[in-house]
Protein backbone atom coordinates (compact mmCIF):
# COMPACT_ATOMS: atom_id res chain seq x y z
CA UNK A 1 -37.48 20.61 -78.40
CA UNK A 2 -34.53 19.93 -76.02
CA UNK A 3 -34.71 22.97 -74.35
CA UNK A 4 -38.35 22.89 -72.80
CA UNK A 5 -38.58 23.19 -69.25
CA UNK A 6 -40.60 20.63 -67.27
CA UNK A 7 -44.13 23.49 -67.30
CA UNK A 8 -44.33 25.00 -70.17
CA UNK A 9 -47.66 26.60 -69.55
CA UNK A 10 -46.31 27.89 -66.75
CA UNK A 11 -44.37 30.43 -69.24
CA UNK A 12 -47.33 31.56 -70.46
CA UNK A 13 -48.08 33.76 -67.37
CA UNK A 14 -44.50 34.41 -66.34
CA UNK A 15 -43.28 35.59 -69.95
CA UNK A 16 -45.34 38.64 -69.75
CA UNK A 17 -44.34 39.47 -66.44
CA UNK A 18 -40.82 39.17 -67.30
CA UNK A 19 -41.56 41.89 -69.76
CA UNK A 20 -43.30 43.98 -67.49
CA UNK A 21 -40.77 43.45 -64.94
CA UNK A 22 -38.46 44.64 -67.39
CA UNK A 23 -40.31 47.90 -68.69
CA UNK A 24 -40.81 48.92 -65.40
CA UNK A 25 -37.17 48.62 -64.48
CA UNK A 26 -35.73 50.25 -67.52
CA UNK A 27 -38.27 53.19 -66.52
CA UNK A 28 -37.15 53.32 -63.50
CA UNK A 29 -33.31 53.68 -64.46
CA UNK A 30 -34.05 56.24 -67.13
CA UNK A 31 -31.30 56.15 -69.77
CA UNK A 32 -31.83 54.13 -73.48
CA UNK A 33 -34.42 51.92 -74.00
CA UNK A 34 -32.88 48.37 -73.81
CA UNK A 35 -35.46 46.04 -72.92
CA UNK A 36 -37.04 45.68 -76.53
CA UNK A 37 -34.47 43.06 -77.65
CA UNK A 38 -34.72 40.56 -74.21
CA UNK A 39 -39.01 41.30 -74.96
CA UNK A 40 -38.58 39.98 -78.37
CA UNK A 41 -36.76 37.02 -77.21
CA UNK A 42 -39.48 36.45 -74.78
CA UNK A 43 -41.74 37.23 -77.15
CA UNK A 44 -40.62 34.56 -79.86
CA UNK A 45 -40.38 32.11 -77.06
CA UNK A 46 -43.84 32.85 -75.71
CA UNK A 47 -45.35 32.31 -78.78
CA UNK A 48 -43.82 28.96 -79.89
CA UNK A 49 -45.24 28.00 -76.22
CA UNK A 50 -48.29 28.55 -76.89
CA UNK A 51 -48.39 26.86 -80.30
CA UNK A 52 -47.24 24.14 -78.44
CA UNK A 53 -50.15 24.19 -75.95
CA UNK A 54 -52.78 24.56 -78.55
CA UNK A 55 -51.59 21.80 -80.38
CA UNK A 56 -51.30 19.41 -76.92
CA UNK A 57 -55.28 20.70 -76.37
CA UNK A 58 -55.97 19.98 -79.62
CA UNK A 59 -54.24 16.26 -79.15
CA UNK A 60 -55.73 16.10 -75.95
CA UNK A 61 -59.18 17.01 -77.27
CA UNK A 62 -58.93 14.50 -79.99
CA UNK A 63 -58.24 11.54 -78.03
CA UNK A 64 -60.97 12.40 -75.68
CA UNK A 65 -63.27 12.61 -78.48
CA UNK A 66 -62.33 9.23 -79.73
CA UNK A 67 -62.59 8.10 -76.35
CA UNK A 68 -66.44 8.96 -76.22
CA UNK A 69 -67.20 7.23 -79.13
């Protein structure tokens, strides 16, 4: 992807707060509920992160196990 930042798994633990920063602001301001459509962004994007870490463990863990033999 061209668009990955230089941490990825850094966005693991930030997306969620995003989201909970988010909640808690649209509480806070009262009104409509807009913050479902930037969470499902954030949500897609969180999740295509993480398939991207498992497979880089998985990677990972495979050359190490080749390594050891």
């Amino acid at each position: 992807m061209a668009c990955c930042s230089t941490n990825p798994l850094s966005f693991l633990i930030t997306g969620p707060l995003i989201v909970a920063f988010l909640f808690v602001l649209n509480m806070m301001t009262g009104g409509p509920c807009w913050w479902h459509w930037p969470a499902l962004g954030i949500g897609f994007a969180w999740v295509l992160t993480l398939i991207r870490a498992m497979r880089l463990l998985l990677v990972v863990g495979s050359l190490a196990g080749l390594a050891a033999l």
